[in-house]
Protein backbone atom coordinates (compact mmCIF):
# COMPACT_ATOMS: atom_id res chain seq x y z
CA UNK A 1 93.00 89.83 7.46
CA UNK A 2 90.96 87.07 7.46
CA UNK A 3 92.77 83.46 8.19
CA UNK A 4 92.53 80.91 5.55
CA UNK A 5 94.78 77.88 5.12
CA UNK A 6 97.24 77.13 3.37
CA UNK A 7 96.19 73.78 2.07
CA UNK A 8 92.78 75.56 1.19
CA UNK A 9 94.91 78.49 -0.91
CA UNK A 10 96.63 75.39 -2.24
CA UNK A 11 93.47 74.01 -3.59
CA UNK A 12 92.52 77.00 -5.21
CA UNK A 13 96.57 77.73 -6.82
CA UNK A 14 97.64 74.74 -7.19
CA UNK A 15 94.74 71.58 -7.56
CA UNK A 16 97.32 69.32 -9.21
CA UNK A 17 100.20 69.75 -7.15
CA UNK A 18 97.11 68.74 -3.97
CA UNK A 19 96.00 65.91 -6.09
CA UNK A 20 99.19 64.13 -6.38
CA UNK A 21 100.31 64.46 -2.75
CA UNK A 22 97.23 62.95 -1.27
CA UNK A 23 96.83 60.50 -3.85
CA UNK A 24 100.96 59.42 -3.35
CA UNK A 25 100.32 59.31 0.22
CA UNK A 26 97.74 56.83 0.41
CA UNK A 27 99.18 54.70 -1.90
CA UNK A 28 102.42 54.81 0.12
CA UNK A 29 101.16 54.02 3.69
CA UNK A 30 98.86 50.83 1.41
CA UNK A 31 102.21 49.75 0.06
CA UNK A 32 104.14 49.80 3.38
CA UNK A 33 100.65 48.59 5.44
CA UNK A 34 100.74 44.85 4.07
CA UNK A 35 104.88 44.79 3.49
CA UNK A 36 105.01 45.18 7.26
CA UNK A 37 101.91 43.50 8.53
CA UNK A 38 101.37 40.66 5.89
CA UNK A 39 103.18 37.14 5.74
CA UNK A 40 100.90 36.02 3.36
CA UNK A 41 99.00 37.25 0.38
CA UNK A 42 95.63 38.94 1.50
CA UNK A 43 91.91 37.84 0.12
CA UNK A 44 92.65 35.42 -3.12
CA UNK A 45 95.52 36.97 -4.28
CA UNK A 46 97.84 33.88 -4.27
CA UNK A 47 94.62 32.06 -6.24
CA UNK A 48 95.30 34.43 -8.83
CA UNK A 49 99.13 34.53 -9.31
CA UNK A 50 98.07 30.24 -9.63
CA UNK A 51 96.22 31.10 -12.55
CA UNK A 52 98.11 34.06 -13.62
CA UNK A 53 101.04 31.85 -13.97
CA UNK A 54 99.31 29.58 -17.32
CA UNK A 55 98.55 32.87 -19.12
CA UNK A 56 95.11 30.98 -20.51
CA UNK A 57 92.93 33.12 -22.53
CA UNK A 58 89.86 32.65 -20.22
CA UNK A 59 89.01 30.10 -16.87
CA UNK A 60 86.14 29.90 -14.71
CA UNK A 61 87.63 32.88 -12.99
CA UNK A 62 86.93 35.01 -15.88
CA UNK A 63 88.88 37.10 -18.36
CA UNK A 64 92.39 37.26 -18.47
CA UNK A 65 93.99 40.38 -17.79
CA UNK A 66 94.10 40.61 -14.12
CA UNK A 67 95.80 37.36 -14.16
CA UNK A 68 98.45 38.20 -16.50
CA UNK A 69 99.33 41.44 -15.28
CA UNK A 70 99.64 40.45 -11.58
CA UNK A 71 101.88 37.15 -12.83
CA UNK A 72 104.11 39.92 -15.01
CA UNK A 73 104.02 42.28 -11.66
CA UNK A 74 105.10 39.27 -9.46
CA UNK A 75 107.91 38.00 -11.75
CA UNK A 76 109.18 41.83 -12.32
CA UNK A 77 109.60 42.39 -8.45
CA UNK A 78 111.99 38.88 -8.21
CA UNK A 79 108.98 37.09 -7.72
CA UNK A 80 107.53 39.06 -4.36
CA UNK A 81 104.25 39.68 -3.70
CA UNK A 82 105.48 43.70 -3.43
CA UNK A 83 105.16 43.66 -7.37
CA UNK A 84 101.50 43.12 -6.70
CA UNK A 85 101.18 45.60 -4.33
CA UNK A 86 102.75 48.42 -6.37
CA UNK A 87 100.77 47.04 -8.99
CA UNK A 88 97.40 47.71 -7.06
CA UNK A 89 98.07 50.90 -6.02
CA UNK A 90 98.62 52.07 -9.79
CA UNK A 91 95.44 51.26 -9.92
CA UNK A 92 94.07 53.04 -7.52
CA UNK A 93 96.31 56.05 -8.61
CA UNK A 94 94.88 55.84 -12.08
CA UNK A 95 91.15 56.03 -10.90
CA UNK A 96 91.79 58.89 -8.57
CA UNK A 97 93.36 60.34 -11.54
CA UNK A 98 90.47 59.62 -14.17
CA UNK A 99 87.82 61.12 -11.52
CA UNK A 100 89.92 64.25 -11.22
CA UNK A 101 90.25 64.64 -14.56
CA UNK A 102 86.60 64.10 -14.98
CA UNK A 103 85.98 66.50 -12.54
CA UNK A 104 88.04 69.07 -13.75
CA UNK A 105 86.43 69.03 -17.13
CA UNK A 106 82.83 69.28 -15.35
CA UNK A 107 83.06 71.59 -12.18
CA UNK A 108 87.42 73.13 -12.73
CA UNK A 109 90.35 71.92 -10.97
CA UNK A 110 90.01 73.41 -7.59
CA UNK A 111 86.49 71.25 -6.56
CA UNK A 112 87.50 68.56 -8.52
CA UNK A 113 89.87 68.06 -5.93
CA UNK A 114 87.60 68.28 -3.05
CA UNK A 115 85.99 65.43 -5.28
CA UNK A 116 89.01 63.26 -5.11
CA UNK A 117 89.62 63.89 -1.54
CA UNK A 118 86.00 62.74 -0.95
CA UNK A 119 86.38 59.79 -2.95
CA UNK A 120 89.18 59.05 -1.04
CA UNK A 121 87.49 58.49 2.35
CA UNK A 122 85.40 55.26 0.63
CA UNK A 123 86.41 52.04 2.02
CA UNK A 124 86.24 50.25 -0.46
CA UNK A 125 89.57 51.97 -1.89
CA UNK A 126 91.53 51.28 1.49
CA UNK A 127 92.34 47.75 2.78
CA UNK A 128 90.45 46.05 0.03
CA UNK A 129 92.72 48.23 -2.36
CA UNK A 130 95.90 45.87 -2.13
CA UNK A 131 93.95 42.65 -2.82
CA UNK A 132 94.53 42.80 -7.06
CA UNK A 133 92.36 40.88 -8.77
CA UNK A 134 89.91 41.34 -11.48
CA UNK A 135 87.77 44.05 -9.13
CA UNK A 136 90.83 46.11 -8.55
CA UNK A 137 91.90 45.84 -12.00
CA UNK A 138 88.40 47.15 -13.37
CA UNK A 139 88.14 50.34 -11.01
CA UNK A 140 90.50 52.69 -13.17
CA UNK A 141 89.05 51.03 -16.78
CA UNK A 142 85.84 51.64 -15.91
CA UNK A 143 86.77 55.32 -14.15
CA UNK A 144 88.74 56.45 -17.49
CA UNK A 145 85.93 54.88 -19.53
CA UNK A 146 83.53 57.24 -17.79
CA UNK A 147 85.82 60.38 -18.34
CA UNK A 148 86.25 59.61 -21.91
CA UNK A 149 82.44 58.56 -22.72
CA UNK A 150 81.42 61.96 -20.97
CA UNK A 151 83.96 63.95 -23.40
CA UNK A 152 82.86 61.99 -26.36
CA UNK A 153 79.09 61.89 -25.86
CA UNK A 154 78.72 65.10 -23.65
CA UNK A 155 81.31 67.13 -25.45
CA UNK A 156 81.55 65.92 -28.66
CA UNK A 157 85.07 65.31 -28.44
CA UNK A 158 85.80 62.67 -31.49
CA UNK A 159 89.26 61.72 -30.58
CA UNK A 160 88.07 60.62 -27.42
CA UNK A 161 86.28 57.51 -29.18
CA UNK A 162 89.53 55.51 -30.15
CA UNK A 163 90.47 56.04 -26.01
CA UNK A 164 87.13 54.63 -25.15
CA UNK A 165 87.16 51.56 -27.18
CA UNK A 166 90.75 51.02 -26.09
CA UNK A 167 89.47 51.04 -22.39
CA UNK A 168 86.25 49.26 -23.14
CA UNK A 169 87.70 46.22 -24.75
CA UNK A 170 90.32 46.19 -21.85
CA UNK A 171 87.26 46.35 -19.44
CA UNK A 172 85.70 42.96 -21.08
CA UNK A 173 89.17 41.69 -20.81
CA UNK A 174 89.00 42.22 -17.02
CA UNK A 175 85.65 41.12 -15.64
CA UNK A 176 82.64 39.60 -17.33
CA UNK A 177 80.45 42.31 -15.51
CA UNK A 178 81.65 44.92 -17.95
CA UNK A 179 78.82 43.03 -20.08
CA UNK A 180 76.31 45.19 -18.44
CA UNK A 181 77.92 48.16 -17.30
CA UNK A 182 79.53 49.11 -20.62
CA UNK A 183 75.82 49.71 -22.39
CA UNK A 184 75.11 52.44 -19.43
CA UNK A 185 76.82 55.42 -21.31
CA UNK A 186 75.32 54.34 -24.18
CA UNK A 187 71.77 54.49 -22.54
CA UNK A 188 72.78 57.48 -21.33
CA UNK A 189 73.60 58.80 -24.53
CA UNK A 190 70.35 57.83 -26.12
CA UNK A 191 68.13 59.67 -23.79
CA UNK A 192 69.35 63.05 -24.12
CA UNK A 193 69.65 64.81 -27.54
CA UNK A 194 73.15 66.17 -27.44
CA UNK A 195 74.15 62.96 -26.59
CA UNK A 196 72.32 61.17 -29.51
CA UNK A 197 73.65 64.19 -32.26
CA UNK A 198 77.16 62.38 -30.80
CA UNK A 199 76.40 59.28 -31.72
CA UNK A 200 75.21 59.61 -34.85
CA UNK A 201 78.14 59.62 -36.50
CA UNK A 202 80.93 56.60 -38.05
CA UNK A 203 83.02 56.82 -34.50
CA UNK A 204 81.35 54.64 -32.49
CA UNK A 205 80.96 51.99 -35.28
CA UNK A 206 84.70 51.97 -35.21
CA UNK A 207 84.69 52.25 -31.60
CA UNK A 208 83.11 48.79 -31.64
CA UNK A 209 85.37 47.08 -34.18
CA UNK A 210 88.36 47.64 -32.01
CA UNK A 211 86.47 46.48 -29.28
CA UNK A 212 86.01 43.09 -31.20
CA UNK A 213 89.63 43.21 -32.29
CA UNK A 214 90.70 43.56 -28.66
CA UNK A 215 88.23 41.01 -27.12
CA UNK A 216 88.36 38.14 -30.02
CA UNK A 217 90.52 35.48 -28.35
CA UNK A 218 88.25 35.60 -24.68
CA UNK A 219 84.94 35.82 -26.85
CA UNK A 220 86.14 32.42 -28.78
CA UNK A 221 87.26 30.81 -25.38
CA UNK A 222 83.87 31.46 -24.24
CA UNK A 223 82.05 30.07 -27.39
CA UNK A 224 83.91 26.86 -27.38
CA UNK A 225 83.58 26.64 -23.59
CA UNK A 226 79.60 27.43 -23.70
CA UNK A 227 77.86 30.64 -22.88
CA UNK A 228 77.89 30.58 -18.96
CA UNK A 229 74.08 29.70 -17.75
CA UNK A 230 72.68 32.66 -15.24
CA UNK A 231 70.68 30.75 -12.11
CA UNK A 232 67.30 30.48 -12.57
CA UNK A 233 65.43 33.97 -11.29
CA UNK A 234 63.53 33.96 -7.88
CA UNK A 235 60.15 32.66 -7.91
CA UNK A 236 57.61 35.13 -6.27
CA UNK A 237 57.76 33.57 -2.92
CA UNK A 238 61.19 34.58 -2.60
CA UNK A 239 61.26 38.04 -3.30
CA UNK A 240 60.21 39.42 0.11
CA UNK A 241 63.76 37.62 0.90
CA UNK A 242 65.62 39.57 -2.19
CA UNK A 243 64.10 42.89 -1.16
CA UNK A 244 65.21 42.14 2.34
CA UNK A 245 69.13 41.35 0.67
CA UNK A 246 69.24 43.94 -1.66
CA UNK A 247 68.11 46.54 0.85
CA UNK A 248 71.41 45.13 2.99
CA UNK A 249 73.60 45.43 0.22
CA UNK A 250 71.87 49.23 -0.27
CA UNK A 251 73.04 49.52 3.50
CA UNK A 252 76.83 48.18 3.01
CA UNK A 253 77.34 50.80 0.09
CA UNK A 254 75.76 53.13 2.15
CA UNK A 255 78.21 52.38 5.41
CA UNK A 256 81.45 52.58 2.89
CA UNK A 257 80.64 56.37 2.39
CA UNK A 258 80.36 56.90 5.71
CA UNK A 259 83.24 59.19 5.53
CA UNK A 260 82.02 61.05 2.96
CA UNK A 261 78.79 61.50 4.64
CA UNK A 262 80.03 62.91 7.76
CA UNK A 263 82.23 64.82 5.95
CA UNK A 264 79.03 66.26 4.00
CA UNK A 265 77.09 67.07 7.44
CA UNK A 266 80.09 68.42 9.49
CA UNK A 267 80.29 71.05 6.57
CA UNK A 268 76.62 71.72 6.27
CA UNK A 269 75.91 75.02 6.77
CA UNK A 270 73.21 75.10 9.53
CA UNK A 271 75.05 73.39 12.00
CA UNK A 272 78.26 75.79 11.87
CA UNK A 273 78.18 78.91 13.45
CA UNK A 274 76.86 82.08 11.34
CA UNK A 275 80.05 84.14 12.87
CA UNK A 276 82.72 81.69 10.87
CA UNK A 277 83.93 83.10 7.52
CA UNK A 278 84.69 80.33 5.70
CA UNK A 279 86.92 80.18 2.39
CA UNK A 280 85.11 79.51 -0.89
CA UNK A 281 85.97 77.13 -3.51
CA UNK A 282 84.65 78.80 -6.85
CA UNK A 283 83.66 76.65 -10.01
CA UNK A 284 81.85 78.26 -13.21
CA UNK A 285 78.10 76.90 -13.79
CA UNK A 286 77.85 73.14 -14.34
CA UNK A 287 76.62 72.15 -17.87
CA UNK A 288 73.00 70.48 -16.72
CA UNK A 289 73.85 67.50 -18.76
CA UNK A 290 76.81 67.31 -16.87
CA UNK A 291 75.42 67.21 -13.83
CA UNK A 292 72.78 64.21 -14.79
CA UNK A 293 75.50 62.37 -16.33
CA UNK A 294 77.68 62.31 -12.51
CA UNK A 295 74.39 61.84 -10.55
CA UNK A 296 73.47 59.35 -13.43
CA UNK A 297 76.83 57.53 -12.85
CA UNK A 298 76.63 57.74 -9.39
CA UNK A 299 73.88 55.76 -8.54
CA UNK A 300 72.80 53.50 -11.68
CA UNK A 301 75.95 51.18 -11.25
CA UNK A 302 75.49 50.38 -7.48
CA UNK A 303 71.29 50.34 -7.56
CA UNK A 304 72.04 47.52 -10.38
CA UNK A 305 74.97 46.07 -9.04
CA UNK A 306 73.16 45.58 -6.03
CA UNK A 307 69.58 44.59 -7.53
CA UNK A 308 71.82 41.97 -9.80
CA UNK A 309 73.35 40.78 -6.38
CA UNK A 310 69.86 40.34 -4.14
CA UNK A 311 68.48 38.13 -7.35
CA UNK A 312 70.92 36.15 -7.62
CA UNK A 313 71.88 35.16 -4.28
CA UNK A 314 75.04 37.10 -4.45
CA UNK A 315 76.73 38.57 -0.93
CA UNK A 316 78.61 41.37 -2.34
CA UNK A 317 77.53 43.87 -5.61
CA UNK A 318 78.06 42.64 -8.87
CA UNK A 319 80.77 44.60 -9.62
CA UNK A 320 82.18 45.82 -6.81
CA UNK A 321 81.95 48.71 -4.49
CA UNK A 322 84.98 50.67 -6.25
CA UNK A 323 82.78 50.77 -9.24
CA UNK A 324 79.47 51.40 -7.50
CA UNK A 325 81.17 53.89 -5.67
CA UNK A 326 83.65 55.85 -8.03
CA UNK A 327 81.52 58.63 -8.41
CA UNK A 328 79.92 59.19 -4.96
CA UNK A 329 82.71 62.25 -4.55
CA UNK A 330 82.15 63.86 -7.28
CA UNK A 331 78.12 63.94 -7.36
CA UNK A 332 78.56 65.09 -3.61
CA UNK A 333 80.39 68.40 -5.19
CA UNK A 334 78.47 68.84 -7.63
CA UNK A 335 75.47 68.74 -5.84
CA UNK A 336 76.71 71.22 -3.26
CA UNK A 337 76.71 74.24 -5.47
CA UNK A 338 79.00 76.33 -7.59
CA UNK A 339 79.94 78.03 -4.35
CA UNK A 340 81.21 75.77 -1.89
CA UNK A 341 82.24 76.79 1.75
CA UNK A 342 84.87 74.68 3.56
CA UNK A 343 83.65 76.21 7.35
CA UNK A 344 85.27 74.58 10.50
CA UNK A 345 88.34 73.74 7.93
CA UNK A 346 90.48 72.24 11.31
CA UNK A 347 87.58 69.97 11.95
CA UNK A 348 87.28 68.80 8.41
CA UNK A 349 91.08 68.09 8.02
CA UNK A 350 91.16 65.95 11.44
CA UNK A 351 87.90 63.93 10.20
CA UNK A 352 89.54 63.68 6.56
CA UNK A 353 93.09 62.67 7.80
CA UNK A 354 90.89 59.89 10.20
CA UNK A 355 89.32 58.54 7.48
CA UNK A 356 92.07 58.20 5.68
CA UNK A 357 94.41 56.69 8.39
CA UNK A 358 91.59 54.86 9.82
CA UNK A 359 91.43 51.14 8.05
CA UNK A 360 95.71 51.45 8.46
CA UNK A 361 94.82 51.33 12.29
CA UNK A 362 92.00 48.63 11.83
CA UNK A 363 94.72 46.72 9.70
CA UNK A 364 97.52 47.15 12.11
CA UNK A 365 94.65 46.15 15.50
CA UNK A 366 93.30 43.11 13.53
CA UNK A 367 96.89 42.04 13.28
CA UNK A 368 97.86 42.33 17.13
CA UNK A 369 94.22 41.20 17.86
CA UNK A 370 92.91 38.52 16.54
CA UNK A 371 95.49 36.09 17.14
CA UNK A 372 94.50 36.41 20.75
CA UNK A 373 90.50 35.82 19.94
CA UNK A 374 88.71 32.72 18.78
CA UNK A 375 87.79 33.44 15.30
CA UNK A 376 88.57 32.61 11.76
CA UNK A 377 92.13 32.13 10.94
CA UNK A 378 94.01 35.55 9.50
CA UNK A 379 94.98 34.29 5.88
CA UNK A 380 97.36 37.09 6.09
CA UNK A 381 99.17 35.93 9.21
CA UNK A 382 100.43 32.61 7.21
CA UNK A 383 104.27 32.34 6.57
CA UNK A 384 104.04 31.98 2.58
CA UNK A 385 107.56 32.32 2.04
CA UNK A 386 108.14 29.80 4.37
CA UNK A 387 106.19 27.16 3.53
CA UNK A 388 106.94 27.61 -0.36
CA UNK A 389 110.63 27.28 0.70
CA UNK A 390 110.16 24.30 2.36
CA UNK A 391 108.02 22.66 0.40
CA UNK A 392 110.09 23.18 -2.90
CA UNK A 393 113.23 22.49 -1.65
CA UNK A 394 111.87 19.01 0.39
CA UNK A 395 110.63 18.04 -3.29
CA UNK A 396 114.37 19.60 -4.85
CA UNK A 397 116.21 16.97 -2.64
CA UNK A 398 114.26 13.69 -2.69
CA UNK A 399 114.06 13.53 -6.36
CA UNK A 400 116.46 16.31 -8.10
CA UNK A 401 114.02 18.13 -9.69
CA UNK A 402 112.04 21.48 -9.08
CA UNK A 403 108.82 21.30 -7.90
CA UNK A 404 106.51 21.04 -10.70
CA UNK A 405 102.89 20.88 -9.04
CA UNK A 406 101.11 20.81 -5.80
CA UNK A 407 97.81 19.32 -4.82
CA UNK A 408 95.09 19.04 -2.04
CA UNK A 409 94.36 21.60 0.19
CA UNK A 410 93.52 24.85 -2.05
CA UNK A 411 94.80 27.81 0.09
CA UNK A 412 97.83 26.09 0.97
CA UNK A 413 98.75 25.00 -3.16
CA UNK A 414 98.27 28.37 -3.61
CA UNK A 415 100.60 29.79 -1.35
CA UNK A 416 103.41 26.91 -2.33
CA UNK A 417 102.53 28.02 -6.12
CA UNK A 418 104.30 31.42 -4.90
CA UNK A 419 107.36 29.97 -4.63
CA UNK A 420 110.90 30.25 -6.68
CA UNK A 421 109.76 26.89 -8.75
CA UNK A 422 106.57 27.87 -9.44
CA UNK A 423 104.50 24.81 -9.71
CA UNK A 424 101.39 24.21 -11.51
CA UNK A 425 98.63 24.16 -9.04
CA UNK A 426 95.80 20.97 -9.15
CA UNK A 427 92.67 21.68 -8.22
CA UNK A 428 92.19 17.41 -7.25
CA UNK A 429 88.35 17.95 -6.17
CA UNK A 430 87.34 19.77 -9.28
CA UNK A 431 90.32 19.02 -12.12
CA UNK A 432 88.57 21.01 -15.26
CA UNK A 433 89.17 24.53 -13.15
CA UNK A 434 92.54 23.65 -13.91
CA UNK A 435 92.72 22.44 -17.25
CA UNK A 436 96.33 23.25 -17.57
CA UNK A 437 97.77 20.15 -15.75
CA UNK A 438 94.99 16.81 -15.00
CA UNK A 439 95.76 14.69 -12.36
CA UNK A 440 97.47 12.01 -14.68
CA UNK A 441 100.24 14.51 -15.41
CA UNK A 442 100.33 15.17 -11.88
CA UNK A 443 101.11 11.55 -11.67
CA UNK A 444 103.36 11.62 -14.52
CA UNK A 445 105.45 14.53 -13.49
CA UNK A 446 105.00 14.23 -9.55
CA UNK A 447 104.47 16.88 -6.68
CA UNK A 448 103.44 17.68 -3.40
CA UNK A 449 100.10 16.88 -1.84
CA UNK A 450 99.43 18.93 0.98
CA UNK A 451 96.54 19.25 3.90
CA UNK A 452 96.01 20.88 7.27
CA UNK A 453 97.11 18.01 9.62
CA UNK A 454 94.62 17.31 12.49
CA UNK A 455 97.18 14.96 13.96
CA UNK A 456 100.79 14.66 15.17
CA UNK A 457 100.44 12.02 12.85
CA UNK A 458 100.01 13.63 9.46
CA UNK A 459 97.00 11.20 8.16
CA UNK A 460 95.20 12.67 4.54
CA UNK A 461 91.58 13.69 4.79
CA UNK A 462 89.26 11.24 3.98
CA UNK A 463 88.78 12.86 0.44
CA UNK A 464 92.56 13.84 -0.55
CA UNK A 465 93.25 10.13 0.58
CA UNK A 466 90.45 8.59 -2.01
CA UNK A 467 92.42 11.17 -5.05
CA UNK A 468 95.56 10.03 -3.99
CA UNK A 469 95.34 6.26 -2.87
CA UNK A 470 98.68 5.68 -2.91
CA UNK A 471 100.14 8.80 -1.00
CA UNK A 472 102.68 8.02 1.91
CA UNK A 473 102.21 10.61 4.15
CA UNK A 474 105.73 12.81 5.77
CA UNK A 475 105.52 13.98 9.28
CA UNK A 476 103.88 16.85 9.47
CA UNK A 477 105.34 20.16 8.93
CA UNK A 478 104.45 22.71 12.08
CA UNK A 479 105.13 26.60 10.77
CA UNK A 480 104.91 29.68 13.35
CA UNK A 481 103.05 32.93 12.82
CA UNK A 482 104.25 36.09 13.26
CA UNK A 483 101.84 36.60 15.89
CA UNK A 484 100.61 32.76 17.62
CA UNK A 485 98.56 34.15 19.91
CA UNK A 486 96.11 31.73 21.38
CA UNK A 487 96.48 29.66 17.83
CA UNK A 488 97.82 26.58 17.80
CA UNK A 489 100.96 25.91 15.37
CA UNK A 490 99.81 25.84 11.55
CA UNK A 491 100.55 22.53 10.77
CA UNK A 492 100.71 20.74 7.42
CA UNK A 493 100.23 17.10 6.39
CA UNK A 494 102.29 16.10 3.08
CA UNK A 495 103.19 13.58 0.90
CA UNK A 496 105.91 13.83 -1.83
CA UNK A 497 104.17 12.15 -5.74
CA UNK A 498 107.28 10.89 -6.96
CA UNK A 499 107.77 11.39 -10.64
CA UNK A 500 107.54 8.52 -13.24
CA UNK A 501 110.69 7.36 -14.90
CA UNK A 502 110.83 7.97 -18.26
């Protein structure tokens, strides 16, 4: 009898039960990866439990729904960043979910998994993953936006409208580039003629009123706050320079597939040996809509994203990568045939399982590493808890109160915002980004202005000093890293505001 695997008979009995292991697994090792490694928040994250915190309808951040839900996720978990965590990998749970379900409704169950397991190699769904924020939050909107526009303007499915407009509003909720990527579908739709028999109909005119329902308090923040100006557009000396950036930013989304790439080639079936008998993964004929629709998908969003980017003077795709990306796995299976052949399947699993495991490692290296190299400081490697503790309860017993606010040095409010108190946080060099608190409250009410001291000392930058001429700088606070390495202590110049009696 001829050997085949059992994760391969798997695939073909059971593509569910597959899905939800993998899927569970890599959330798992990116929810213990950062509780183990991490003393501080990762990327911006602590920025946006700061603004999370004020629950305002719309900042120069953007929408509002990131920032509430990671604020509700933080507060849920006892106010730990784990709530955050768990909270991304949802996310990335619910994308891998929409794509399979997408898949499973265009090419069946069994290589709609081989889609997801693809999809799963992209790096842009690994270490970046666990830093939630607007991005993260969009991936699985825009993901279950795609399945249900396919079923409603492919399939004619009407109940999937009211889904769609649920997801769509929730999408300009989330970032303000849904303004351009929602219309694609729709575009879509309006070049083929199934898809415009589809729309012609009163569903997508309802469609869009619960759209407006669902997006009417951020659309009248951003009237009374003024329709945001775009930068001018590259004059035609410049545009040698944008080709030369957009063709980079080509290259980046082209180095986070790597894995599915190799993938792709180490399966290919004129480099594996003729005497193999590989296992086959059946599907029943793709719809040829279908099929444009996932190559359609999978390479409008980043060829825009990325053209949007270069002429603009952007350095990543407007976006993001997860959304550029979402549908690279799929339009990789579908491409490949109705029969596909998983030869050299111990090879394959090896390479997979690397890929998968492989920004863990890079996590955990960085981590041992580069406090022993001269380079930029690790923003996870700072004590959060720490210096919230101290900071709040150094405020607590000079003046009996909790903490209400912190000032000066942006990265370090932020992290102090993440403690029990919760202060307001001031941005002092530009106040009207935080419009919640102005620096006479923060007079009023008092705080903590803090900077990185230069000094044993603890003297105020020139520029926190001119904000705040009246600050009597404490002796400097030195906190230790996990890891010092070659790094000197992390220490922190403060002064304590001292609230006005009523």
């Amino acid at each position: 009898m001829r050997f085949t695997s059992l994760i391969v008979e798997l695939i073909r009995a059971r593509p569910r039960l597959v899905f939800w292991i993998v899927v569970l697994c890599q959330a798992a090792i990116w929810l213990v990866v950062p509780l183990l490694l991490y003393r501080g928040p990762p990327g911006d994250l602590a920025t946006v439990l700061a603004y999370g915190r004020e629950y305002q309808v719309g900042t120069h951040m953007g929408p509002p729904l990131a920032f509430w839900l990671a604020d509700i996720a933080f507060r849920a978990a006892g106010n730990h960043v784990f709530g955050v965590y768990l909270l991304a990998q949802i996310c990335a749970v619910l994308t891998f979910r929409a794509v399979y379900q997408l898949g499973s409704a265009i090419v069946g169950g069994p290589q709609a998994v081989i889609a997801v397991l693809l999809t799963m190699t992209v790096t842009a769904f690994s270490t970046p993953g666990i830093e939630f924020g607007p991005l993260i939050l969009a991936r699985p909107l825009w993901a279950m936006f795609l399945l249900h526009a396919w079923l409603a303007i492919g399939q004619g499915r009407r109940n999937a409208w009211f889904a769609l407009s649920i997801e769509a509003g929730l999408l300009l909720l989330t970032t303000p580039h849904a303004m351009w990527l929602l219309p694609l579908p729709l575009v879509f739709g309006l070049a083929t003629s199934r898809g415009r028999r589809n729309l012609a109909s009163f569903d997508p005119l309802y469609a869009l009123l619960v759209i407006a329902v669902l997006t009417l308090p951020w659309a009248m923040w951003v009237i009374r706050a003024g329709a945001p100006v775009l930068p001018a557009l590259p004059q035609l000396d410049d545009l040698v320079g944008k080709a030369r950036q957009w063709g980079i930013l080509i290259a980046w989304l082209l180095a986070a597939i790597t894995g599915v790439i190799v993938l792709t080639v180490m399966n290919w079936g004129r480099i594996v040996p003729k005497t193999e008998e590989a296992p086959i993964i059946f599907r029943p004929p793709v719809d040829p809509l279908a099929r444009d629709y996932v190559f359609f998908f999978a390479l409008v969003p980043g060829l825009l994203g990325s053209l949007f980017a270069a002429l603009y003077g952007l350095d990543r795709v407007v976006g993001g990568a997860g959304i550029a990306l979402v549908m690279s796995g799929l339009a990789v299976v579908v491409a490949s045939g109705d029969l596909i052949a998983l030869r050299r399947q111990r090879v394959l699993r090896k390479v997979w399982a690397f890929a998968i495991i492989a920004p863990a490692l890079a996590a955990f290296a960085s981590f041992v590493i580069l406090p022993w190299v001269d380079g930029p400081e690790d923003v996870t490697a700072l004590p959060a808890r720490e210096i919230g503790r101290f900071f709040g309860e150094s405020f607590e017993r000079r003046t009996n109160k909790p903490l209400p606010a912190v000032a000066g040095d942006a990265q370090l409010a932020a992290l102090i915002g993440m403690s029990a108190s919760r202060p307001h946080l001031l941005n002092d060099a530009v106040p009207s980004r935080t419009p919640w608190i102005t620096p006479a409250k923060f007079a009023e009410t008092g705080g903590v202005v803090v900077w990185r001291a230069a000094d044993t000392i603890g003297t105020p930058p020139a520029e926190i000093a001119q904000r705040f001429p009246n600050l009597v700088p404490e002796v400097p606070r030195a906190f230790e890293r996990l890891v010092n390495g070659r790094q000197p202590l992390l220490r922190i110049g403060w002064a304590i505001v001292r609230p006005k009696a009523p």
